[in-house]
C-alpha atoms as a PDB file:
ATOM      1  CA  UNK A   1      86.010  73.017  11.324  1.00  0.00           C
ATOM      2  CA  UNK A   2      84.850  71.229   8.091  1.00  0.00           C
ATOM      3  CA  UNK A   3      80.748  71.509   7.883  1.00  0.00           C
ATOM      4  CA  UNK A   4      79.431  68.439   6.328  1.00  0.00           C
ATOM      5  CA  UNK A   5      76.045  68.692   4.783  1.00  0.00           C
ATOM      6  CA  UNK A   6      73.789  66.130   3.539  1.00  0.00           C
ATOM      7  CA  UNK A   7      72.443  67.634   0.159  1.00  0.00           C
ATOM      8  CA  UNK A   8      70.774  64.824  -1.360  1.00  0.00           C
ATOM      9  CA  UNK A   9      69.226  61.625  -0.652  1.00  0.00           C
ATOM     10  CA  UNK A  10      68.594  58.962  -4.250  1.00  0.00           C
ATOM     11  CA  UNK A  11      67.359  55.690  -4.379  1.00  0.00           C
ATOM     12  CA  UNK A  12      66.981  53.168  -7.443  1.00  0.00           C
ATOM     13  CA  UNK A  13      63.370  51.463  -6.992  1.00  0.00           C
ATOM     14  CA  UNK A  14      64.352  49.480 -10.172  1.00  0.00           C
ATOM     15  CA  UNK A  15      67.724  48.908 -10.994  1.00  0.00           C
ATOM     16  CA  UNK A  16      68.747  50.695 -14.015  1.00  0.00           C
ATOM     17  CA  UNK A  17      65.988  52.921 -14.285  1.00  0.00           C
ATOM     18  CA  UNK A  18      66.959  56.516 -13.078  1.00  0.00           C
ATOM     19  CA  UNK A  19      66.719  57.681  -9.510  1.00  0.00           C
ATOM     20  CA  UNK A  20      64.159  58.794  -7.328  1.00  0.00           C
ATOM     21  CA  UNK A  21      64.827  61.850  -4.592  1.00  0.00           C
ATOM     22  CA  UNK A  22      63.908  61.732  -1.123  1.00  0.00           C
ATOM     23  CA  UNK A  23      63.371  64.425   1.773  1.00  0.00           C
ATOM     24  CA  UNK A  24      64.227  61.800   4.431  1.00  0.00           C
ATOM     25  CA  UNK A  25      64.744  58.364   5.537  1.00  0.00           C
ATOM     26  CA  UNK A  26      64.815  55.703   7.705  1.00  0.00           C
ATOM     27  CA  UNK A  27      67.909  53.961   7.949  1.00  0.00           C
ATOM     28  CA  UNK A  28      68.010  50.208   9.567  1.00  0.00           C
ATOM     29  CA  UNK A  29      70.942  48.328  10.812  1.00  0.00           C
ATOM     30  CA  UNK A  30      72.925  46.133   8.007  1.00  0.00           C
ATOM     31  CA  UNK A  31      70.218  47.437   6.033  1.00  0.00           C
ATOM     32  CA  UNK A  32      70.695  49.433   2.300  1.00  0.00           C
ATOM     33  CA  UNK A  33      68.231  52.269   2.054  1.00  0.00           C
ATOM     34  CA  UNK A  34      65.057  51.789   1.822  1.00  0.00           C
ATOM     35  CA  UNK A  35      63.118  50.459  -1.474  1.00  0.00           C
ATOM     36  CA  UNK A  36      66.644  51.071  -2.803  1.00  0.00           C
ATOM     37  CA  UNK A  37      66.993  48.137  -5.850  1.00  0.00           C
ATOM     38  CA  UNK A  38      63.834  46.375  -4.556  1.00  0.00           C
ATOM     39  CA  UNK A  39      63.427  45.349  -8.326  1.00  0.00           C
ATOM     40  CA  UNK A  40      65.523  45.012 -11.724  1.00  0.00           C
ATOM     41  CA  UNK A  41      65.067  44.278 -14.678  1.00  0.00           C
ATOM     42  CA  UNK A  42      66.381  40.713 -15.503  1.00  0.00           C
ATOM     43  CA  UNK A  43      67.166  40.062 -19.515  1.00  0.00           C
ATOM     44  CA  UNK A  44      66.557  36.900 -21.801  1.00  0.00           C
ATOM     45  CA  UNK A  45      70.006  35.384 -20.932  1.00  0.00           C
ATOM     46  CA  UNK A  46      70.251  36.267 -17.084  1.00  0.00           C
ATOM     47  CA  UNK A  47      70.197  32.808 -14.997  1.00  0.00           C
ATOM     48  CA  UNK A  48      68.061  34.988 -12.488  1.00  0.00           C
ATOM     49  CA  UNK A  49      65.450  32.218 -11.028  1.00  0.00           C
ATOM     50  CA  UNK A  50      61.996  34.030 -10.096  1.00  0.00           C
ATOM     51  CA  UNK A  51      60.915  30.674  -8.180  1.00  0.00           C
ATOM     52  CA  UNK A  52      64.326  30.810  -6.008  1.00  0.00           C
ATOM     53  CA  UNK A  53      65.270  34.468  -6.435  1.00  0.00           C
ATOM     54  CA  UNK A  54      68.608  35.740  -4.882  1.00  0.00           C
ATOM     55  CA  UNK A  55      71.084  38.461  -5.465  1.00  0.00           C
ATOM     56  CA  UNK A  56      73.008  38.453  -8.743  1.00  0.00           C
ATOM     57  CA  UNK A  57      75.625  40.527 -10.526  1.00  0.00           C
ATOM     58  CA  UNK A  58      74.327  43.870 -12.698  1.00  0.00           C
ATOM     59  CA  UNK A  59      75.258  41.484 -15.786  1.00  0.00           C
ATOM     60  CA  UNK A  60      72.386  39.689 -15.260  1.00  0.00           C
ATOM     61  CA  UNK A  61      69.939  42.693 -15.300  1.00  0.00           C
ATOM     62  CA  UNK A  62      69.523  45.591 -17.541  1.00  0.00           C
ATOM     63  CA  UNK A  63      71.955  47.954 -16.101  1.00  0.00           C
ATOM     64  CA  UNK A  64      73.170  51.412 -17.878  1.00  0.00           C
ATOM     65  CA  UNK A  65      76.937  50.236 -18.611  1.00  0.00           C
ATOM     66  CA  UNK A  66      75.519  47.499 -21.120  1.00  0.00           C
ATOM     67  CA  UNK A  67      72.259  49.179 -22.007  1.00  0.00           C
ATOM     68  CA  UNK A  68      72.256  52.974 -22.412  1.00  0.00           C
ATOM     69  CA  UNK A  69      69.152  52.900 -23.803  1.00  0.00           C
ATOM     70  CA  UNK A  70      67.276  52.628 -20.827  1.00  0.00           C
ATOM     71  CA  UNK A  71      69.611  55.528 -19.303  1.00  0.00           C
ATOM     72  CA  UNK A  72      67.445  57.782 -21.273  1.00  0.00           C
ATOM     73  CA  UNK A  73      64.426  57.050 -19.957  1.00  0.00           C
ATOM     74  CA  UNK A  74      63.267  59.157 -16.909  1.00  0.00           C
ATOM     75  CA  UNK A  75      61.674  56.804 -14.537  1.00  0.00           C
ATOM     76  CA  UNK A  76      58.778  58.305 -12.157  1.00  0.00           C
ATOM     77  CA  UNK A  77      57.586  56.851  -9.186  1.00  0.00           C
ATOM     78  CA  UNK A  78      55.123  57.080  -6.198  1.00  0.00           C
ATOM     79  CA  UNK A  79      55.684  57.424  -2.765  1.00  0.00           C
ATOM     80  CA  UNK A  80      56.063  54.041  -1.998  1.00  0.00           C
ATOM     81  CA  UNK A  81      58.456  53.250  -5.251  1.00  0.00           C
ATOM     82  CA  UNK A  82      56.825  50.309  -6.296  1.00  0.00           C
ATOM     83  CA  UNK A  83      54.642  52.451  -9.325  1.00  0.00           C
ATOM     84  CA  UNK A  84      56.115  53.508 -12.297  1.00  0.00           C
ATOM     85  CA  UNK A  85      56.118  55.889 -15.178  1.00  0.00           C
ATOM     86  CA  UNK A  86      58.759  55.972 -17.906  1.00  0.00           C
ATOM     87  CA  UNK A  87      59.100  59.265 -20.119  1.00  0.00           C
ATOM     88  CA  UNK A  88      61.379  60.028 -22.626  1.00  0.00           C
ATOM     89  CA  UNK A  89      62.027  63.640 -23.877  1.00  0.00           C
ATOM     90  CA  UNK A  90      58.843  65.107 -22.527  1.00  0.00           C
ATOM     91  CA  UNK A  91      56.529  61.876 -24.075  1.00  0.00           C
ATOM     92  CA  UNK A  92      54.950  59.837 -21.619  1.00  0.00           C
ATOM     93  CA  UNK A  93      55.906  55.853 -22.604  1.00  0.00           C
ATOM     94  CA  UNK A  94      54.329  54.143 -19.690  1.00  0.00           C
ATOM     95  CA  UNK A  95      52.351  55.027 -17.208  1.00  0.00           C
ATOM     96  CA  UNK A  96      51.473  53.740 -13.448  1.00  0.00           C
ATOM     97  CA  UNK A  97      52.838  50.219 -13.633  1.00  0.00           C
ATOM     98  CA  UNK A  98      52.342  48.768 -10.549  1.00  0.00           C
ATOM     99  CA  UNK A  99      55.368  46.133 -10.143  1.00  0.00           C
ATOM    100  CA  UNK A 100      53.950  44.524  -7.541  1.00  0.00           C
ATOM    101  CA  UNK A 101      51.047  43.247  -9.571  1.00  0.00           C
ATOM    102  CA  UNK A 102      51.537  40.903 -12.263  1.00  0.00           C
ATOM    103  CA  UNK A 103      49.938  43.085 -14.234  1.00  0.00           C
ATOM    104  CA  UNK A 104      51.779  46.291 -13.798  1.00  0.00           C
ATOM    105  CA  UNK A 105      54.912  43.574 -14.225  1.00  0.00           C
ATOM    106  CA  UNK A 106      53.626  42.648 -17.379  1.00  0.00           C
ATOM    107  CA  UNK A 107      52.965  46.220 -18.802  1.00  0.00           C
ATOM    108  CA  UNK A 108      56.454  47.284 -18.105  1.00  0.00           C
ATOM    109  CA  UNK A 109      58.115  44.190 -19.618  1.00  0.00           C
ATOM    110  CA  UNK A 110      55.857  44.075 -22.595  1.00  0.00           C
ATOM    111  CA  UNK A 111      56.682  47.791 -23.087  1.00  0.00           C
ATOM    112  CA  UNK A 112      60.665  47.580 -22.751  1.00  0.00           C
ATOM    113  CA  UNK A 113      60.528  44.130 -25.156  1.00  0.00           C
ATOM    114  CA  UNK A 114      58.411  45.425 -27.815  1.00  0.00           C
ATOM    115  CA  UNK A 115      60.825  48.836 -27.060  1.00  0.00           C
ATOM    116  CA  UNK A 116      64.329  47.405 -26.951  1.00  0.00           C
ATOM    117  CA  UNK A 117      64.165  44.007 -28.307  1.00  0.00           C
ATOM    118  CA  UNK A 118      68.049  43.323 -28.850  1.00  0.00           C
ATOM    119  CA  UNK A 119      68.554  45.098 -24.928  1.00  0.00           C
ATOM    120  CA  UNK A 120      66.244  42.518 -23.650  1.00  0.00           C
ATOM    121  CA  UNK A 121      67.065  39.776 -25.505  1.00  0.00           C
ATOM    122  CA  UNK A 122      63.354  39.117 -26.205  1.00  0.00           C
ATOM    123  CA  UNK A 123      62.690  38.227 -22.625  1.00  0.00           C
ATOM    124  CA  UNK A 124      62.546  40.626 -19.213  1.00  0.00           C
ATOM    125  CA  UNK A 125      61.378  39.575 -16.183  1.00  0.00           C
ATOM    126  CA  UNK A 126      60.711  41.607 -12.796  1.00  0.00           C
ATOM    127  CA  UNK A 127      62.613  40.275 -10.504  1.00  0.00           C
ATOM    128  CA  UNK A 128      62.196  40.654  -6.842  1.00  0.00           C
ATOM    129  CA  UNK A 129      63.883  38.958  -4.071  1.00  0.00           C
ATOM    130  CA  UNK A 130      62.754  38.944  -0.121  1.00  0.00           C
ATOM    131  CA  UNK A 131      65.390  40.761   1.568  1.00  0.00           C
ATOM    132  CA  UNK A 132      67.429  41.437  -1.149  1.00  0.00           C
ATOM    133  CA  UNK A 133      68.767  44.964  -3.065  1.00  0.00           C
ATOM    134  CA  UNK A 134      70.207  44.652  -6.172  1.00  0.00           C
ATOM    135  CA  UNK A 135      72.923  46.953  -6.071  1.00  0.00           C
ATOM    136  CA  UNK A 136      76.218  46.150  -7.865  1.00  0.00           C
ATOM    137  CA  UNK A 137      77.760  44.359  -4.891  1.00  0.00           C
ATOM    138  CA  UNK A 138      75.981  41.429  -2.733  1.00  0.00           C
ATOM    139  CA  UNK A 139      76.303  43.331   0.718  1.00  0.00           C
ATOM    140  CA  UNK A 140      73.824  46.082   1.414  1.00  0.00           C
ATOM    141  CA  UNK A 141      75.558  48.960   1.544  1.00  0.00           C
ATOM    142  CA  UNK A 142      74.613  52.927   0.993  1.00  0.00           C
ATOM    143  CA  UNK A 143      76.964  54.676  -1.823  1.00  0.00           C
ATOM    144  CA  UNK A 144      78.023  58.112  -0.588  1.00  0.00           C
ATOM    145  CA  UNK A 145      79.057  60.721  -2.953  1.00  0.00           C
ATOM    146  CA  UNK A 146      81.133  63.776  -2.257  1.00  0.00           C
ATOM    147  CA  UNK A 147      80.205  66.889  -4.383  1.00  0.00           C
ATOM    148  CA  UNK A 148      83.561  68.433  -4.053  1.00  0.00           C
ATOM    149  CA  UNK A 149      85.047  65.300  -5.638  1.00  0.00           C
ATOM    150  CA  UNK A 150      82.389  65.503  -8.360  1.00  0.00           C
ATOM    151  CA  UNK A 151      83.029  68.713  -9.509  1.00  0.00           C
ATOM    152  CA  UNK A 152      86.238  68.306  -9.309  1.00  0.00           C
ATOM    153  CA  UNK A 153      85.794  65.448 -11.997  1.00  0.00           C
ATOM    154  CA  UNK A 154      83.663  68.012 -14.171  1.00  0.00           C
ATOM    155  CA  UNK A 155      87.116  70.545 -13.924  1.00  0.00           C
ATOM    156  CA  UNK A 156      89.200  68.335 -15.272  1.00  0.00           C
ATOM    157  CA  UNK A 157      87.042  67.111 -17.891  1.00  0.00           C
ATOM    158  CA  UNK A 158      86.017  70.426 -19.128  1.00  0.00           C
ATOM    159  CA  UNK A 159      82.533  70.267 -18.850  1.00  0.00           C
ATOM    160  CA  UNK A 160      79.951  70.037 -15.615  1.00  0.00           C
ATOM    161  CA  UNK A 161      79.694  66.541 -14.347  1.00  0.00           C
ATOM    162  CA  UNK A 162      76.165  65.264 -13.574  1.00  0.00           C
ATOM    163  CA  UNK A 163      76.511  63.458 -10.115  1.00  0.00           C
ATOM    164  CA  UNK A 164      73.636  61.240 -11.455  1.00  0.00           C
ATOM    165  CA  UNK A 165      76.596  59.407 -13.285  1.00  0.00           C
ATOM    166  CA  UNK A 166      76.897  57.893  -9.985  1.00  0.00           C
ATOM    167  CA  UNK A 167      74.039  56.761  -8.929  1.00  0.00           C
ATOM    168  CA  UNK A 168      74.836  57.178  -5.313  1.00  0.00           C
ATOM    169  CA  UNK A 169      72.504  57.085  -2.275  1.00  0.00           C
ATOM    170  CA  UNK A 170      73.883  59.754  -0.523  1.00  0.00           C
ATOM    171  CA  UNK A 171      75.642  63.322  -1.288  1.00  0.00           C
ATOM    172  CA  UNK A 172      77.993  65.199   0.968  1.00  0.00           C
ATOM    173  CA  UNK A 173      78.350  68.768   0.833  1.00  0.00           C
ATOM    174  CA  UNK A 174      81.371  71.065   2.970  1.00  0.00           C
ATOM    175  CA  UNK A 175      84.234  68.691   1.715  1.00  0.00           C
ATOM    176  CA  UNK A 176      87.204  68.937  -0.015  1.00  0.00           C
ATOM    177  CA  UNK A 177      87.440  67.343  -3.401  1.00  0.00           C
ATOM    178  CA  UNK A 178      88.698  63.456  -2.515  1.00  0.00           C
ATOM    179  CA  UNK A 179      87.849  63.794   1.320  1.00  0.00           C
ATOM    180  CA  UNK A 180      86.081  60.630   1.322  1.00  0.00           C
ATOM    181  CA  UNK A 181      89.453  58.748   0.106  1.00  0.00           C
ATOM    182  CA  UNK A 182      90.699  58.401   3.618  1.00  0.00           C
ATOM    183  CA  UNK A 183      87.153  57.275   5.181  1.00  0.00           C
ATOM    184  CA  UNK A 184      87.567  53.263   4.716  1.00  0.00           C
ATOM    185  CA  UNK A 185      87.580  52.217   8.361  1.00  0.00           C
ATOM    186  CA  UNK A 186      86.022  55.490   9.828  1.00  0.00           C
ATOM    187  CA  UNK A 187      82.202  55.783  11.044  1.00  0.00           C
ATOM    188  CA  UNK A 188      79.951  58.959   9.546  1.00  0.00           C
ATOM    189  CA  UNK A 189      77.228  60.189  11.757  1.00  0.00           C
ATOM    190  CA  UNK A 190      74.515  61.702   9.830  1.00  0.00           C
ATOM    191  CA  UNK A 191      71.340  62.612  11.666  1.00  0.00           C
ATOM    192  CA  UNK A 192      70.226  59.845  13.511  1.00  0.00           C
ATOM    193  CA  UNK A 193      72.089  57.012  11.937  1.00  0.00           C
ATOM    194  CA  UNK A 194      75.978  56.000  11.807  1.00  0.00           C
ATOM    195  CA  UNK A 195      77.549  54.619   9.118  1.00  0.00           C
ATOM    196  CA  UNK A 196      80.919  52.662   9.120  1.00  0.00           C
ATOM    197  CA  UNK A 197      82.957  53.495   5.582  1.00  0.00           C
ATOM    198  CA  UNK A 198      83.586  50.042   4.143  1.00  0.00           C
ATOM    199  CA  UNK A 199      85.633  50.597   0.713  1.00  0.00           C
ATOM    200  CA  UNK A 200      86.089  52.775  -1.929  1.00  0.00           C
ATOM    201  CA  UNK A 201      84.203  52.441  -5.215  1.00  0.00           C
ATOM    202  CA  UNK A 202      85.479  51.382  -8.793  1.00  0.00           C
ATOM    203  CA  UNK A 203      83.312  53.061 -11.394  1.00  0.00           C
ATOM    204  CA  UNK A 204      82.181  51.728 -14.616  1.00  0.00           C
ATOM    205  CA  UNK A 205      81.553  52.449 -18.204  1.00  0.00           C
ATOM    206  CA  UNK A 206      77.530  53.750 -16.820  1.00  0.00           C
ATOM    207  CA  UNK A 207      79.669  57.038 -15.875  1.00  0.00           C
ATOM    208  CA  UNK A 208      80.131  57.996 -19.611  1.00  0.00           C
ATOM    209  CA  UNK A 209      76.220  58.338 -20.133  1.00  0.00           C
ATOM    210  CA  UNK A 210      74.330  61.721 -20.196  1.00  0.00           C
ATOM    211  CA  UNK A 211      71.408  60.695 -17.426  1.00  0.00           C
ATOM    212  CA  UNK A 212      69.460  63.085 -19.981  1.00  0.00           C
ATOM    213  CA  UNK A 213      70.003  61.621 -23.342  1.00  0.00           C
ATOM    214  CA  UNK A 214      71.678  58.153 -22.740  1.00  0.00           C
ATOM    215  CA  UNK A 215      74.828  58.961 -24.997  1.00  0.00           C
ATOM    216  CA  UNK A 216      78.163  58.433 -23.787  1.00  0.00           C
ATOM    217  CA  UNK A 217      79.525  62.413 -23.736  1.00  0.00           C
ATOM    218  CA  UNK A 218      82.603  61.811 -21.158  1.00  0.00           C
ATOM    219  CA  UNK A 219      85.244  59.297 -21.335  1.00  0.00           C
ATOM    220  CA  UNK A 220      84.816  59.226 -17.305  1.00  0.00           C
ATOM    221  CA  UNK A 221      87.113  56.389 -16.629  1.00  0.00           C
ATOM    222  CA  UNK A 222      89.854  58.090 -18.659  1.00  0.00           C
ATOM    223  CA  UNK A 223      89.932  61.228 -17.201  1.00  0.00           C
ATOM    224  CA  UNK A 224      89.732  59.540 -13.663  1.00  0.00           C
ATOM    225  CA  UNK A 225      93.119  57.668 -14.987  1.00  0.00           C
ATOM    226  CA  UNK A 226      94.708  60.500 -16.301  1.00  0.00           C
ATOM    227  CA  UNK A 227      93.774  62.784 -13.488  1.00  0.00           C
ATOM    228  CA  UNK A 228      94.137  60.863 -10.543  1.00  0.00           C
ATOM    229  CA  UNK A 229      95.963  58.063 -11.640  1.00  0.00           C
ATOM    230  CA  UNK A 230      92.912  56.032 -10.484  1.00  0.00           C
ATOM    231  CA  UNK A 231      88.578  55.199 -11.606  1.00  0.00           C
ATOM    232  CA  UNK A 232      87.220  55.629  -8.599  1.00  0.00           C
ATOM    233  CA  UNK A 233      85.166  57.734  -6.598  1.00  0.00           C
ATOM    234  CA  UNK A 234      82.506  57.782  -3.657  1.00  0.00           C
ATOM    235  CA  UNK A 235      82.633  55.295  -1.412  1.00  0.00           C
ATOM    236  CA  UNK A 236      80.707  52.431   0.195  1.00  0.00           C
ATOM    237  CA  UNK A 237      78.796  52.253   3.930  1.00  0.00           C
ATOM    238  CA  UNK A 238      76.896  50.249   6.048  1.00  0.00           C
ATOM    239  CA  UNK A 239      74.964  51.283   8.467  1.00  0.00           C
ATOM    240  CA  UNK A 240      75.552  50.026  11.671  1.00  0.00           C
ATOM    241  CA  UNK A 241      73.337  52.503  14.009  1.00  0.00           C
ATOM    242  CA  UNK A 242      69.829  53.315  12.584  1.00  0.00           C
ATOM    243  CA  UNK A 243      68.252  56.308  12.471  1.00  0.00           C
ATOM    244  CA  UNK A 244      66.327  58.890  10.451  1.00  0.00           C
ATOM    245  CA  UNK A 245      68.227  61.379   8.256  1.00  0.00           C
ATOM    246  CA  UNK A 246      66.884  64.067   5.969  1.00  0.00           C
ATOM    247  CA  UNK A 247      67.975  66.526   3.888  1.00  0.00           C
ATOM    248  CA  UNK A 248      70.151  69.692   5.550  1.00  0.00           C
ATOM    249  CA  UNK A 249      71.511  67.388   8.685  1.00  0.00           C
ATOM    250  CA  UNK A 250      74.863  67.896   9.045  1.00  0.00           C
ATOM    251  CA  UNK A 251      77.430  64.698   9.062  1.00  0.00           C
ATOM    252  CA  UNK A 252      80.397  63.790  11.553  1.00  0.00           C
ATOM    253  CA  UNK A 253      83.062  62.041  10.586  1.00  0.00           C
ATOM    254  CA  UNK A 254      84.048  59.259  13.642  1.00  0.00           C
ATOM    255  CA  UNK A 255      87.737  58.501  13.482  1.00  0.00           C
END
């Protein structure tokens, strides 16, 4: 019998910048995970409202399929995820923003304007939004990654594929490469939480990007097409029983 394993838990304080690693979780009912996309990043020419804020799409925000810049910046943050340190090969660029402060807001945007002044558009904001996560799609879902599948990518491209090209929440060890194709419709048990497997995700142009150096290295989407005859991979979940989950608990797959 198939052993799943969770290996790794990610989430995206701020949208864009790179990921930070959990131990464990709390996972809530219709809820994404936890400080996951709290904030982003939103450019001169977003329509993003900070006196009504709501949920709007990655074009509106600085995002690593329009701005590889920022995908070379390693992003640091406390426990909480709401303080931030940026470094870029080795050098410290910012450090200990608070974003929920103005003035923590204000260092960071300052920084990333005087920084990347054609990314930003001469403008960034940090927006924020009660009860929202600004992940790629409106409804809060977890991503879920498969490292079979992700090697598998890293085969055919000739060259080991980073699964922070994904960006996921979750990663699944003990599967076979593509498992997680035939999961729309299913529930996943993983610890104390269950998760019902919504759809399968399209990838994007951020996939190309080294998460070291911010250069596009792999034509991702091509050798998805060419391989599988498709671009995606991973999948979407909700959760729909909460729990807590950490790293090692092993995952059931519900039919």
């Amino acid at each position: 019998m198939t052993q799943i394993r969770l290996a790794r838990i990610s989430r995206y304080p701020v949208k864009g910048l790179s990921e930070q690693s959990l131990d464990q979780a709390t996972l809530s009912p219709g809820q994404p995970l936890p400080g996951d996309r709290r904030f982003a990043l939103a450019h001169g020419a977003s329509s993003f409202d900070a006196a009504a804020p709501a949920w709007f799409k990655k074009a509106h925000f600085l995002n690593w399929a329009r701005n590889p810049a920022i995908a070379a910046m390693q992003a640091r943050f406390d426990a909480s995820g709401t303080r931030v340190s940026l470094h870029q090969g080795g050098a410290a660029l910012l450090s200990d923003a608070d974003l929920t402060s103005e003035q923590g807001r204000k260092a960071i945007t300052d920084f990333l304007i005087a920084r990347l002044p054609t990314e930003t558009r001469g403008k960034l904001v940090v927006a924020e939004a009660a009860g929202v996560s600004f992940t790629d799609v409106e409804p809060p879902y977890l991503s879920i990654q498969n490292s079979a599948s992700i090697a598998d990518i890293g085969k055919q491209a000739g060259r080991a594929f980073d699964q922070r090209r994904l960006r996921g929440n979750l990663l699944l060890d003990g599967l076979e490469p593509w498992a997680e194709m035939t999961w729309p419709g299913k529930r996943l048990r993983i610890g104390g939480a269950e998760l019902e497997v919504i759809e399968i995700i399209g990838r994007c142009p951020a996939t190309t990007l080294d998460p070291e150096t911010g250069k596009r290295d792999i034509e991702t989407l091509d050798v998805l097409e060419r391989s599988y005859g498709h671009t995606d991979c991973g999948v979407y979940a909700k959760v729909v029983q909460g729990g807590a989950i950490k790293l090692g608990d092993m995952a059931t797959l519900i039919a």
